[in-house]
PDB file of N, CA and C in Angstrom:
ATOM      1  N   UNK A   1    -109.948-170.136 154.152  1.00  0.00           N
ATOM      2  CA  UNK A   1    -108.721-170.890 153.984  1.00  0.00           C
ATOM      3  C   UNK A   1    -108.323-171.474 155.336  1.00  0.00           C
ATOM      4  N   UNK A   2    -107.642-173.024 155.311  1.00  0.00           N
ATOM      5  CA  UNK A   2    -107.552-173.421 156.662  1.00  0.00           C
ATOM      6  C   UNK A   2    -106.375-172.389 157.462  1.00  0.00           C
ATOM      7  N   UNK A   3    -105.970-172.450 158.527  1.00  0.00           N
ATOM      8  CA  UNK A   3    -105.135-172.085 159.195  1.00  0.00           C
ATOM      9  C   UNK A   3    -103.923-172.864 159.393  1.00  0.00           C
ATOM     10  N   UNK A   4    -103.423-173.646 158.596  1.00  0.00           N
ATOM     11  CA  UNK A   4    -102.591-174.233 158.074  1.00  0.00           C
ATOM     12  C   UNK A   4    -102.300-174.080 157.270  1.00  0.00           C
ATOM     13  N   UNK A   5    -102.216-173.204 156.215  1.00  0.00           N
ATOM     14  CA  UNK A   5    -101.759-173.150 154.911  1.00  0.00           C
ATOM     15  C   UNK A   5    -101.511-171.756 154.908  1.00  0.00           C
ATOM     16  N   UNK A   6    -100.252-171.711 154.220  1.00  0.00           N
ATOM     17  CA  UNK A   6     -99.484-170.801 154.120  1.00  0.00           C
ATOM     18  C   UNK A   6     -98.118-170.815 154.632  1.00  0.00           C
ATOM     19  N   UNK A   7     -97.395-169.800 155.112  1.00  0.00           N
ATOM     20  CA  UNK A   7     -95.424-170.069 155.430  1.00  0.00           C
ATOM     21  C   UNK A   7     -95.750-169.709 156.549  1.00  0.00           C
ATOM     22  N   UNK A   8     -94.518-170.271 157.423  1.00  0.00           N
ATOM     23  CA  UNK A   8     -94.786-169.802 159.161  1.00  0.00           C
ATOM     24  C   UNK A   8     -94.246-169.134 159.540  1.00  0.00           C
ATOM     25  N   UNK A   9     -94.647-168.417 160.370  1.00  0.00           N
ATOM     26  CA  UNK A   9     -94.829-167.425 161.139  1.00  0.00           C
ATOM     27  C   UNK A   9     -93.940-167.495 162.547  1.00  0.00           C
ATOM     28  N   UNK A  10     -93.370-165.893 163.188  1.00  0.00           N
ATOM     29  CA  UNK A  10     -92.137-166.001 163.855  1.00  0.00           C
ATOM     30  C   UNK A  10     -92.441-165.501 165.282  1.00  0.00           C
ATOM     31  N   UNK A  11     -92.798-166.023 166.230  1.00  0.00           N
ATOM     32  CA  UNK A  11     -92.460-164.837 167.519  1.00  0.00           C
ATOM     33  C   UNK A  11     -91.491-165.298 168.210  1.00  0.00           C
ATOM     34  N   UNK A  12     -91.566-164.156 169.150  1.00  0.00           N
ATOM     35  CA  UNK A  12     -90.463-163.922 169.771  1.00  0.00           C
ATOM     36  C   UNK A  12     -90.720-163.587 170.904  1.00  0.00           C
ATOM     37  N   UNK A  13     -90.527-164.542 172.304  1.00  0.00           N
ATOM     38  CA  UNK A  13     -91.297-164.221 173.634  1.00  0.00           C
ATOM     39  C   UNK A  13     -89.673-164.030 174.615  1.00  0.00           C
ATOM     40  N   UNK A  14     -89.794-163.052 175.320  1.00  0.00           N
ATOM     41  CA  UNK A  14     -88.517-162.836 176.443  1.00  0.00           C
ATOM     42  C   UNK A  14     -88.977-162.229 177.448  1.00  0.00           C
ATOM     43  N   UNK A  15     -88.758-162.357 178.897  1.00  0.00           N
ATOM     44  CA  UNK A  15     -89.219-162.064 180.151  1.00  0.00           C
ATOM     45  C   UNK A  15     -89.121-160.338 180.075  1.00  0.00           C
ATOM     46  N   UNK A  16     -89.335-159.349 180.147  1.00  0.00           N
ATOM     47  CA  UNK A  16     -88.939-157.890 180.256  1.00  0.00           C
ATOM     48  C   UNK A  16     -88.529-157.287 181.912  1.00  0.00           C
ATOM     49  N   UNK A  17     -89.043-158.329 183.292  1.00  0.00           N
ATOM     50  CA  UNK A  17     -89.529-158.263 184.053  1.00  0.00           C
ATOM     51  C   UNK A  17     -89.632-159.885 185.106  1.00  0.00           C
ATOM     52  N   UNK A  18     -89.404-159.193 186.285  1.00  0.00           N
ATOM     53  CA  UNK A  18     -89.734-160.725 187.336  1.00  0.00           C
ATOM     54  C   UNK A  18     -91.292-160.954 187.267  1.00  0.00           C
ATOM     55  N   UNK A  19     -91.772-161.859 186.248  1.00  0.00           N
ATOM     56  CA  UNK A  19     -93.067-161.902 186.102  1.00  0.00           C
ATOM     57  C   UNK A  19     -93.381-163.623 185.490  1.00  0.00           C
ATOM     58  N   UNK A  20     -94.608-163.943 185.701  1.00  0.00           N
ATOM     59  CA  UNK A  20     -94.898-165.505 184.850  1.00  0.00           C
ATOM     60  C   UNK A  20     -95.094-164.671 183.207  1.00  0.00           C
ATOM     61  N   UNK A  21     -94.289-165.337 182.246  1.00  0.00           N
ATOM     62  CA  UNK A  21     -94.440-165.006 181.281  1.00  0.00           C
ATOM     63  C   UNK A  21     -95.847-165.784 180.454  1.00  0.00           C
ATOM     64  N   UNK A  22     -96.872-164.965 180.107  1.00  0.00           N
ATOM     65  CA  UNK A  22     -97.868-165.500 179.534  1.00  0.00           C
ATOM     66  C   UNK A  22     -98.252-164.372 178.396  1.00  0.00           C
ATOM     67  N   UNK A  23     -98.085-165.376 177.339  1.00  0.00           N
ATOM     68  CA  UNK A  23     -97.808-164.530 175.593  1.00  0.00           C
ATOM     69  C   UNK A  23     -99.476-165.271 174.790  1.00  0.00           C
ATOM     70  N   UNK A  24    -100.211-164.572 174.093  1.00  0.00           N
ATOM     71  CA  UNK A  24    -100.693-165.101 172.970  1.00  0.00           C
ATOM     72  C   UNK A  24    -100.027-165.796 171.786  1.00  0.00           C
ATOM     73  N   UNK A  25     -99.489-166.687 171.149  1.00  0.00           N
ATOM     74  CA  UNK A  25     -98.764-166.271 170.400  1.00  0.00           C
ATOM     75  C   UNK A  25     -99.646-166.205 168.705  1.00  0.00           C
ATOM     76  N   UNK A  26    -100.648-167.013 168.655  1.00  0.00           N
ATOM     77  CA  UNK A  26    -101.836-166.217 167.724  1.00  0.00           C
ATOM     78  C   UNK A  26    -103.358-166.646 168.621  1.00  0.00           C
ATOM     79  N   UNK A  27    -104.456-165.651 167.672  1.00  0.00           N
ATOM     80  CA  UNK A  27    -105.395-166.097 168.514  1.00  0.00           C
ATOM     81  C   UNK A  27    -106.646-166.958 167.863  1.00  0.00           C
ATOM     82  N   UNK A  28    -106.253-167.602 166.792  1.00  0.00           N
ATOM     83  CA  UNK A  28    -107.089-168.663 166.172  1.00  0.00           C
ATOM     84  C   UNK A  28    -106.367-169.939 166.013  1.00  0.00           C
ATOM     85  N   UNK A  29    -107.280-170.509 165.218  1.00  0.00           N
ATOM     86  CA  UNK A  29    -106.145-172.151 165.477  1.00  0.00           C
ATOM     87  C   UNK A  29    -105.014-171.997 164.335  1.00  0.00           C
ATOM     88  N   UNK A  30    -104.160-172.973 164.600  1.00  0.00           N
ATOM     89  CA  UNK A  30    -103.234-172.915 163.995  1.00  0.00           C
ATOM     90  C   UNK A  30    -101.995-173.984 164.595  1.00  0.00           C
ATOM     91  N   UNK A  31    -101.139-173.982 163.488  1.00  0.00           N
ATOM     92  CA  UNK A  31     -99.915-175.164 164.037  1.00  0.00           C
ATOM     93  C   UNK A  31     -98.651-175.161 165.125  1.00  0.00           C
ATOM     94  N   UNK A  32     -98.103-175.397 165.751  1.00  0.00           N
ATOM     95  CA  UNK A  32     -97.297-174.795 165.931  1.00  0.00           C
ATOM     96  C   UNK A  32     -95.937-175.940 166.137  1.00  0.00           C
ATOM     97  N   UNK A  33     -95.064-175.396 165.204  1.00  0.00           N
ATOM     98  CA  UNK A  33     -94.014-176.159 164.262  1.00  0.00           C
ATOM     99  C   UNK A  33     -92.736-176.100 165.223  1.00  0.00           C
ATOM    100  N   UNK A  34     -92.313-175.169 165.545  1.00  0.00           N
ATOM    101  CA  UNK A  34     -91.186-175.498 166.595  1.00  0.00           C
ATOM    102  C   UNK A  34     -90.544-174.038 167.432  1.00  0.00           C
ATOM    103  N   UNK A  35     -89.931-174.444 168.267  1.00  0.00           N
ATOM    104  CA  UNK A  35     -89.639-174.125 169.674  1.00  0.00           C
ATOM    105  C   UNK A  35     -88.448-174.163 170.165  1.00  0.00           C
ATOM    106  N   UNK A  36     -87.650-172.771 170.398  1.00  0.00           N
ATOM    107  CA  UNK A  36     -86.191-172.841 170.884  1.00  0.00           C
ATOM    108  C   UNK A  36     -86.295-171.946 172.420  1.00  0.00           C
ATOM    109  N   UNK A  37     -86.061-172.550 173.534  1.00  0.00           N
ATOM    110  CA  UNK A  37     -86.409-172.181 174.572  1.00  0.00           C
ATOM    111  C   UNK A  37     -84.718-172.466 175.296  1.00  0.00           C
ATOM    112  N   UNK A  38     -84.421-170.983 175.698  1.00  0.00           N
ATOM    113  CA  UNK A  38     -82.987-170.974 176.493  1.00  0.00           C
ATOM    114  C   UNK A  38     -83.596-170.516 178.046  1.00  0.00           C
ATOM    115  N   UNK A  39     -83.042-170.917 179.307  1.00  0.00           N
ATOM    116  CA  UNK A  39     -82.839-170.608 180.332  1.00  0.00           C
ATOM    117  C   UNK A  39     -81.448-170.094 180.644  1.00  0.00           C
ATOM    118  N   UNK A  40     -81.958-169.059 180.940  1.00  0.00           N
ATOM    119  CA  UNK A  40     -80.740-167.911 181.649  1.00  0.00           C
ATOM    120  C   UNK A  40     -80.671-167.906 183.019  1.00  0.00           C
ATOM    121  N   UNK A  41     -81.599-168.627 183.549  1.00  0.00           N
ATOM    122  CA  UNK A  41     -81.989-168.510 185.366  1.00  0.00           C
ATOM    123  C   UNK A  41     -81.177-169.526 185.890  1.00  0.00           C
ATOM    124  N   UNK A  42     -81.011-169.186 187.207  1.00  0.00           N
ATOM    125  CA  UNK A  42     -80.694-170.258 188.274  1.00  0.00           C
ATOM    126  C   UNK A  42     -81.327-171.747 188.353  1.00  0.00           C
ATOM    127  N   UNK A  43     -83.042-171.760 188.144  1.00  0.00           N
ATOM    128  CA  UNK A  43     -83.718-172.755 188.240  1.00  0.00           C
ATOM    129  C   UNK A  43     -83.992-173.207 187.158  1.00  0.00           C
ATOM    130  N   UNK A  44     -84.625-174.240 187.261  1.00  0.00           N
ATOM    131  CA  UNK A  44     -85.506-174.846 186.199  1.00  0.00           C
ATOM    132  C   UNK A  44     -86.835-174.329 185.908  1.00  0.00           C
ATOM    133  N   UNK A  45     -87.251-174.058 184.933  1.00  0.00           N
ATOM    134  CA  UNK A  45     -88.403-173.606 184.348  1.00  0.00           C
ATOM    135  C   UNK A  45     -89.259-174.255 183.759  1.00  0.00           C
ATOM    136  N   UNK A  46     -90.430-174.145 183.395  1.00  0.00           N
ATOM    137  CA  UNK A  46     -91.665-174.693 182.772  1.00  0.00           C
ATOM    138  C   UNK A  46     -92.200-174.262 181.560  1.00  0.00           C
ATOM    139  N   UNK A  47     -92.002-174.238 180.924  1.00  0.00           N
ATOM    140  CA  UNK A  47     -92.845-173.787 179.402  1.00  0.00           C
ATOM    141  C   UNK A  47     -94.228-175.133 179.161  1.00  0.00           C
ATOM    142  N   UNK A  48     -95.516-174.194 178.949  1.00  0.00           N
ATOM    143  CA  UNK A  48     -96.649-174.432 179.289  1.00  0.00           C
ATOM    144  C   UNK A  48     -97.579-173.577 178.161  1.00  0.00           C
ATOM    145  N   UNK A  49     -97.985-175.030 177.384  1.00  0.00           N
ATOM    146  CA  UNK A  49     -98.559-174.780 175.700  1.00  0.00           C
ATOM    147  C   UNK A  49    -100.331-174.819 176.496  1.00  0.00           C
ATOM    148  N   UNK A  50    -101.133-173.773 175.625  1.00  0.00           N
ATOM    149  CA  UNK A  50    -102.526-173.628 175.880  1.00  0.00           C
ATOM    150  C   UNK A  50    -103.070-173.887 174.095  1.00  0.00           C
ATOM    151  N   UNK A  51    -104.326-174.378 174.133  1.00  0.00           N
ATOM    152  CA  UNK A  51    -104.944-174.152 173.526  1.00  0.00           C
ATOM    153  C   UNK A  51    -106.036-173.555 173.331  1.00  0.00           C
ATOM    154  N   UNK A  52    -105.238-171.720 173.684  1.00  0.00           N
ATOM    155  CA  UNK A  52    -106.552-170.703 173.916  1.00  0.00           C
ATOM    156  C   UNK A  52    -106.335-169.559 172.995  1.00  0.00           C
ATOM    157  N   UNK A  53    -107.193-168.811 172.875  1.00  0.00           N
ATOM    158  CA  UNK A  53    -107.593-167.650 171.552  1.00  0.00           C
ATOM    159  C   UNK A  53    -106.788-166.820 172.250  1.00  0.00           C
ATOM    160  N   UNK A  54    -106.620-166.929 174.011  1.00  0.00           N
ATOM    161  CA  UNK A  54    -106.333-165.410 174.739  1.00  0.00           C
ATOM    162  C   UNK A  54    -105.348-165.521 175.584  1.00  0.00           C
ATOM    163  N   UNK A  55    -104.465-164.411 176.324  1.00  0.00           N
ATOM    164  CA  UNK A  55    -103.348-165.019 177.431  1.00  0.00           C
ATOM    165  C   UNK A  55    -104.330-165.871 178.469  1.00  0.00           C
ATOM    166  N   UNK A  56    -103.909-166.211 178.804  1.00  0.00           N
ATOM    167  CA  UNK A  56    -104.235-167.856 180.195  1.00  0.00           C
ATOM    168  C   UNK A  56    -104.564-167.048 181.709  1.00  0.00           C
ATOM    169  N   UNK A  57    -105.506-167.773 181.934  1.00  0.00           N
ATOM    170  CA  UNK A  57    -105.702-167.104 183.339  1.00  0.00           C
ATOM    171  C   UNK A  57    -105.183-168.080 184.259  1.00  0.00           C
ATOM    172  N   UNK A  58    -103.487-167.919 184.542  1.00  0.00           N
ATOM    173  CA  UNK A  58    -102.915-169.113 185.362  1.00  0.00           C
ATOM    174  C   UNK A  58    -103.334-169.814 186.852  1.00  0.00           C
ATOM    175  N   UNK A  59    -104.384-168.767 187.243  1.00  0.00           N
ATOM    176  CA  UNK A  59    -104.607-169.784 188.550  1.00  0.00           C
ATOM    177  C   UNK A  59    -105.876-170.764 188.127  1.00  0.00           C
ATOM    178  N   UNK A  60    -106.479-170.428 186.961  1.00  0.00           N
ATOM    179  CA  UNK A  60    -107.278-171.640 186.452  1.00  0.00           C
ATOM    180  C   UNK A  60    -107.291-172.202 185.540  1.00  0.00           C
ATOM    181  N   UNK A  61    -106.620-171.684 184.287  1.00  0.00           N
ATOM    182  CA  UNK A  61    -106.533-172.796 183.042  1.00  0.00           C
ATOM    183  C   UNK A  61    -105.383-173.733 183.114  1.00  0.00           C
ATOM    184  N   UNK A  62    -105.564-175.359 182.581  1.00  0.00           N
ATOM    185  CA  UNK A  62    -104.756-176.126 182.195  1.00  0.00           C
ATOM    186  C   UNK A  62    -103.966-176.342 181.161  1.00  0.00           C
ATOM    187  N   UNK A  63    -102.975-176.495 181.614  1.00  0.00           N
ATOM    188  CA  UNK A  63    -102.042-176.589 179.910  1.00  0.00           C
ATOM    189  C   UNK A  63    -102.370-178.016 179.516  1.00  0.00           C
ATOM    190  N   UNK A  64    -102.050-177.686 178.200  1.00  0.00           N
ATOM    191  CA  UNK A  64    -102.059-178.992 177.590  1.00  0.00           C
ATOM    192  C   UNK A  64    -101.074-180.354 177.465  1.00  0.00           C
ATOM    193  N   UNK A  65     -99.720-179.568 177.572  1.00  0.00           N
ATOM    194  CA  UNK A  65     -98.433-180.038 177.655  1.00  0.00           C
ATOM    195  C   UNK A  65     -96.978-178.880 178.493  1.00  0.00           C
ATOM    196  N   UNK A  66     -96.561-179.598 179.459  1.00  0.00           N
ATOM    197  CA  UNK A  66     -95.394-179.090 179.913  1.00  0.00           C
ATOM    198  C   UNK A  66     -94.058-179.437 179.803  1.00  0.00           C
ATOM    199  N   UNK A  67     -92.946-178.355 178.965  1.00  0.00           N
ATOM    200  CA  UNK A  67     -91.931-178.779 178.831  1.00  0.00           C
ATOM    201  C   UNK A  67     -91.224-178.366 180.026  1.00  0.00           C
ATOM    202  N   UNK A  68     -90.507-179.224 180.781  1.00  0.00           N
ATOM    203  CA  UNK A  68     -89.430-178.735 181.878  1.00  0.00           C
ATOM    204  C   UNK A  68     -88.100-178.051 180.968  1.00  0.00           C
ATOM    205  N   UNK A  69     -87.815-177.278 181.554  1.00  0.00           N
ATOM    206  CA  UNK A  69     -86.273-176.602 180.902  1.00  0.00           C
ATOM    207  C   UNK A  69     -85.304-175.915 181.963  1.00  0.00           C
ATOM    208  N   UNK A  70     -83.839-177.160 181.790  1.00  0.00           N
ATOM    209  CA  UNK A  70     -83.308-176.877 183.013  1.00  0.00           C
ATOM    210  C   UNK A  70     -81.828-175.557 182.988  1.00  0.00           C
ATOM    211  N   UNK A  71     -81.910-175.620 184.092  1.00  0.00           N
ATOM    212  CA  UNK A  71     -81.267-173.836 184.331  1.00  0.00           C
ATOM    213  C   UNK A  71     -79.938-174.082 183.014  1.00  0.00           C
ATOM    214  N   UNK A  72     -79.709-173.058 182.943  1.00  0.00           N
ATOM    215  CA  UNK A  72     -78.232-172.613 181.459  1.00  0.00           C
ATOM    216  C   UNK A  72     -78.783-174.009 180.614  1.00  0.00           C
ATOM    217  N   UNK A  73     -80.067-174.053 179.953  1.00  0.00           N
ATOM    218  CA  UNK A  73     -80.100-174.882 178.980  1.00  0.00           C
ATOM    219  C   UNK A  73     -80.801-174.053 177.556  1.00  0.00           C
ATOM    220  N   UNK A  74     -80.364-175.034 176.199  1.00  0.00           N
ATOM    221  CA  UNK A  74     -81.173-174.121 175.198  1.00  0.00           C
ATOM    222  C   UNK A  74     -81.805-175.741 174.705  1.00  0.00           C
ATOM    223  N   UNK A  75     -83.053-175.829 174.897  1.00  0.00           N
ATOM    224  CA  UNK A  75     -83.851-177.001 173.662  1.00  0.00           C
ATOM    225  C   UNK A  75     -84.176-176.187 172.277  1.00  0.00           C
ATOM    226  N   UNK A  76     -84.029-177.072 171.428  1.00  0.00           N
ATOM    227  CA  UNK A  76     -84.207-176.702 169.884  1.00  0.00           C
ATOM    228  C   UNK A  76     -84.921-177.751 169.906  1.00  0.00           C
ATOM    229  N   UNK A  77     -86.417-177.435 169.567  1.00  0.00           N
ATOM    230  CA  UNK A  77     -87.741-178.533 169.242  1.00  0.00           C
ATOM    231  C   UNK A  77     -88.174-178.009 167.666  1.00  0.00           C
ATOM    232  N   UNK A  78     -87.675-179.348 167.148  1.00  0.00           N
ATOM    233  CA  UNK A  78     -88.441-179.148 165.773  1.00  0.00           C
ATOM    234  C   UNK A  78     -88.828-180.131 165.382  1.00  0.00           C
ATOM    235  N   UNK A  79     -89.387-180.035 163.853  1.00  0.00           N
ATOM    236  CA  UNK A  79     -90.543-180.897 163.213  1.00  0.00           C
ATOM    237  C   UNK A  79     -91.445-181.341 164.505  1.00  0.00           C
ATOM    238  N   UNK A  80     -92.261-180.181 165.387  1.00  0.00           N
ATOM    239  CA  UNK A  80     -93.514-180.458 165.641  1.00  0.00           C
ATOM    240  C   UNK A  80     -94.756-179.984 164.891  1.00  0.00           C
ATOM    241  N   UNK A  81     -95.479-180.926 165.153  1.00  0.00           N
ATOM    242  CA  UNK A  81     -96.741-180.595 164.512  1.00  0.00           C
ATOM    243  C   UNK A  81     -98.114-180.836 165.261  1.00  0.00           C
ATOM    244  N   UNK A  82     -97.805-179.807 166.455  1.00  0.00           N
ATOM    245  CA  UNK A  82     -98.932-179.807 167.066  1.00  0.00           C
ATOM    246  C   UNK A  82    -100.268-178.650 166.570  1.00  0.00           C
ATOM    247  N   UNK A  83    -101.177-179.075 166.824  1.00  0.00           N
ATOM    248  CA  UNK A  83    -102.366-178.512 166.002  1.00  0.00           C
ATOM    249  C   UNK A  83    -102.909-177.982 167.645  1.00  0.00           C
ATOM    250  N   UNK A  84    -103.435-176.578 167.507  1.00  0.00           N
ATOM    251  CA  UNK A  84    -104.431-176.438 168.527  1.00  0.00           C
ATOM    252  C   UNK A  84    -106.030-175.199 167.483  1.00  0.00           C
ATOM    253  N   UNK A  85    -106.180-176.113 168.318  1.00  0.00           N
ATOM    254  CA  UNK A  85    -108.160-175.704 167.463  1.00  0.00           C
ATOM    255  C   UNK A  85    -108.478-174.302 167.745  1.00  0.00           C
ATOM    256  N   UNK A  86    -107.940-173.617 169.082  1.00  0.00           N
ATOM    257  CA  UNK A  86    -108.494-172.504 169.212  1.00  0.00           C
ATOM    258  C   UNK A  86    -107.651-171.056 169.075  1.00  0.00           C
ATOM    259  N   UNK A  87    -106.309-171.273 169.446  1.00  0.00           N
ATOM    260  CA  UNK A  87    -105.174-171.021 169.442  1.00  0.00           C
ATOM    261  C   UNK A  87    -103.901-170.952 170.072  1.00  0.00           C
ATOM    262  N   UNK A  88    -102.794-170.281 169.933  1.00  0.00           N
ATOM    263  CA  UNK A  88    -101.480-170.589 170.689  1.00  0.00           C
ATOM    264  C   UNK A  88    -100.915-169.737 171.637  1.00  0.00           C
ATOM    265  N   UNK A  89    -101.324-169.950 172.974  1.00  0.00           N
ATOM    266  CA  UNK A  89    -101.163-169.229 173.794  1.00  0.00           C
ATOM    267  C   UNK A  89     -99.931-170.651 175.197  1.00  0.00           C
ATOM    268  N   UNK A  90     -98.682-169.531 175.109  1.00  0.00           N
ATOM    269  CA  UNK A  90     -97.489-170.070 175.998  1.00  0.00           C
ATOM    270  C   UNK A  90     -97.177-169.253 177.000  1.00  0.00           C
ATOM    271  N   UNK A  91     -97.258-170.281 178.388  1.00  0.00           N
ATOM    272  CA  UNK A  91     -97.004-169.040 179.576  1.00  0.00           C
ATOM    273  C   UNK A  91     -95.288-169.902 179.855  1.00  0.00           C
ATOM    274  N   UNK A  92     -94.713-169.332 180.888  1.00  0.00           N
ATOM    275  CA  UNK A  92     -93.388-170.007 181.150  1.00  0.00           C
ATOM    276  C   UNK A  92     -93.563-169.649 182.498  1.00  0.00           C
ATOM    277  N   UNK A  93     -93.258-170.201 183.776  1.00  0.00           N
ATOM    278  CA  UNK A  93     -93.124-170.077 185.459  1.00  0.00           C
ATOM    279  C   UNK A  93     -92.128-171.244 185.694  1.00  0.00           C
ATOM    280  N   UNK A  94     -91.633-170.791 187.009  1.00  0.00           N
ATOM    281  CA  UNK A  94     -90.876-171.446 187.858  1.00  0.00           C
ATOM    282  C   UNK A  94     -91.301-173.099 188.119  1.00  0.00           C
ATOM    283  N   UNK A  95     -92.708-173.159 188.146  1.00  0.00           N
ATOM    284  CA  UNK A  95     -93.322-173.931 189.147  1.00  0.00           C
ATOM    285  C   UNK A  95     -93.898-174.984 187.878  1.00  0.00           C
ATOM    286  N   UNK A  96     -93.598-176.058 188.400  1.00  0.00           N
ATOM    287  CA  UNK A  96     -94.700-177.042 187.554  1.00  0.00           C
ATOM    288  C   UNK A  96     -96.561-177.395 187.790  1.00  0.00           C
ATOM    289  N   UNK A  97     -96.585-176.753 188.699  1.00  0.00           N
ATOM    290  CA  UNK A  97     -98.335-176.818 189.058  1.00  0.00           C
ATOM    291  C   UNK A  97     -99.066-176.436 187.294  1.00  0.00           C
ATOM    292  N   UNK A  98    -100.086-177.364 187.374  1.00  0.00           N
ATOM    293  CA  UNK A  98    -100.755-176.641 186.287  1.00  0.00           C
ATOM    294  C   UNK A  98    -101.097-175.442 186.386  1.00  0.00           C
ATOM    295  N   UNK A  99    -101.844-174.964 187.404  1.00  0.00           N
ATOM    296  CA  UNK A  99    -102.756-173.675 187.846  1.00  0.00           C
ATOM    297  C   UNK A  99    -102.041-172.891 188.697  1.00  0.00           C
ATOM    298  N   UNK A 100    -100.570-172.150 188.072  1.00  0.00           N
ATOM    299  CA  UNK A 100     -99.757-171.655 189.292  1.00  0.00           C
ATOM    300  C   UNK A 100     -99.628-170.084 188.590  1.00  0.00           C
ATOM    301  N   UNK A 101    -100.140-169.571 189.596  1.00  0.00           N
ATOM    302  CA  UNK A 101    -100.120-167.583 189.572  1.00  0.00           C
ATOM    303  C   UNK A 101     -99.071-166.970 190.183  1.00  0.00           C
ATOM    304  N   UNK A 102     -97.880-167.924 190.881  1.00  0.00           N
ATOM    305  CA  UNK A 102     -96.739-167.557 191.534  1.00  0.00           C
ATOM    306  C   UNK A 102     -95.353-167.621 191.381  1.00  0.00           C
ATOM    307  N   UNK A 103     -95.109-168.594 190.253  1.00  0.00           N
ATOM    308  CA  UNK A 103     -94.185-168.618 190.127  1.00  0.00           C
ATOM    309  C   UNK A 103     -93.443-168.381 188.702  1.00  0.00           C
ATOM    310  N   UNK A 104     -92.937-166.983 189.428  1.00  0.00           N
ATOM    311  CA  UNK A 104     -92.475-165.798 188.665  1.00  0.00           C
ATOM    312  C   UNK A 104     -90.411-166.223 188.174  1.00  0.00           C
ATOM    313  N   UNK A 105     -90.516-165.583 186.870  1.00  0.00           N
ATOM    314  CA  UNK A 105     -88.684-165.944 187.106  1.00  0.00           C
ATOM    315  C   UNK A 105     -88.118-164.108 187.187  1.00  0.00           C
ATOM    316  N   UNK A 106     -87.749-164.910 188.241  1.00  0.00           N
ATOM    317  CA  UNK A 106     -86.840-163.355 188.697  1.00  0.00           C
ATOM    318  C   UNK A 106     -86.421-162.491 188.466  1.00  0.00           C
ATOM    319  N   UNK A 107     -85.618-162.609 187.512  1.00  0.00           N
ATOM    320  CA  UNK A 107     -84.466-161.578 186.685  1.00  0.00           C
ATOM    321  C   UNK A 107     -84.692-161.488 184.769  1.00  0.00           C
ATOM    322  N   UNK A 108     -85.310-160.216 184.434  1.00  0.00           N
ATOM    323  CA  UNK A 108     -85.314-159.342 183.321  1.00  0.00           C
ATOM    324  C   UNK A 108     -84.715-160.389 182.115  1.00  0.00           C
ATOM    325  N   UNK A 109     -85.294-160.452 181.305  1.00  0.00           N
ATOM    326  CA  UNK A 109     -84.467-161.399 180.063  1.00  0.00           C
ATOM    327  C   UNK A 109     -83.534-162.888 180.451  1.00  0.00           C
ATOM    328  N   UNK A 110     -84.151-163.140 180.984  1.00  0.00           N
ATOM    329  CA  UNK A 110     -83.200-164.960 181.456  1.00  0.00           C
ATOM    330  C   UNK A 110     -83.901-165.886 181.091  1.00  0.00           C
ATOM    331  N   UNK A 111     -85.549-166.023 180.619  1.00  0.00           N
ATOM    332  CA  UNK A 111     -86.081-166.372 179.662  1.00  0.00           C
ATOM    333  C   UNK A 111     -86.313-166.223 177.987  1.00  0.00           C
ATOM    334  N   UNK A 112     -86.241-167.272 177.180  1.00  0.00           N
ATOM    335  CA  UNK A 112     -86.306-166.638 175.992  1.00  0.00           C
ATOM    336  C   UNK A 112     -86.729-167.653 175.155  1.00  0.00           C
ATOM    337  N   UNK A 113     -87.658-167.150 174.067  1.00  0.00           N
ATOM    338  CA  UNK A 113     -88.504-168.573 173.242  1.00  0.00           C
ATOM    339  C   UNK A 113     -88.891-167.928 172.152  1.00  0.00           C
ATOM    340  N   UNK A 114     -88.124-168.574 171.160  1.00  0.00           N
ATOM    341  CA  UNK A 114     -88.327-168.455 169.833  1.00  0.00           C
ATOM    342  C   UNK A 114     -89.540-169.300 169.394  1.00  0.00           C
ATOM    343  N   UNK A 115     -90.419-169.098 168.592  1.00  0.00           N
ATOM    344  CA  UNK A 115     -92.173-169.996 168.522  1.00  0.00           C
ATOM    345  C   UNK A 115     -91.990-170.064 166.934  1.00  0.00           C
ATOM    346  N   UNK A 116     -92.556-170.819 166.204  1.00  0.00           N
ATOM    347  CA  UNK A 116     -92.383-170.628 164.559  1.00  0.00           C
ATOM    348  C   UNK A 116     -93.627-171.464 164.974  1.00  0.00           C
ATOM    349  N   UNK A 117     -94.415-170.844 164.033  1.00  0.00           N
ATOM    350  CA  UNK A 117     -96.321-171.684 164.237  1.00  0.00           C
ATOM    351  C   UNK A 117     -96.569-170.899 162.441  1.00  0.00           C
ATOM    352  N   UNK A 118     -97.855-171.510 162.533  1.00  0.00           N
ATOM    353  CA  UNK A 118     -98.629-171.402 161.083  1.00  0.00           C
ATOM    354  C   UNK A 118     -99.812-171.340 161.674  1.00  0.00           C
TER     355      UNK A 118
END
């Protein structure tokens, strides 16, 4: 059965920790329909879509697309319909570099991203 068919599916990604947040969010292909991303931080942040089976090895894989998200903001992204072939893997950092292993957000839960994929 394709990986598109069927009802979608919910995660739920939040920092626990001063760390680059990098989540699987499934590990085959599949859709991924929409995206509520709040900043709790001081800075601006990066949310950074992969099209990989596994978490991202940030000092060398490329994202595919980067959303900027600026400090005390919430985006509500819907009716997307992005398709990735292998699967849905989202890291979030400080830094807009594609290939960045450093930039960490600081403070425990000030990130937060609701994912709805199929």
């Amino acid at each position: 059965m394709p990986s598109n068919v069927g009802l979608p599916k919910t995660a739920t990604i939040q920092n626990g920790a001063a760390a680059v947040i990098n989540s699987n969010v499934k590990a085959s292909g599949g859709q991924l329909k929409s995206l509520l991303i709040t900043n709790l931080t001081g800075a601006t942040f990066y949310v950074k879509l992969y099209d990989k089976a596994s978490i991202v090895v940030p000092a060398s894989d490329v994202p595919f697309h980067v959303i900027p998200v600026a400090t005390l903001t919430t985006l509500n992204l819907t009716g997307l319909e992005i398709r990735c072939l292998n699967g849905i893997t989202i890291g979030v950092t400080t830094s807009v570099t594609d290939t960045d292993a450093a930039g960490t957000i600081t403070t425990a839960k000030q990130a937060r991203l609701t994912v709805i994929y199929k």
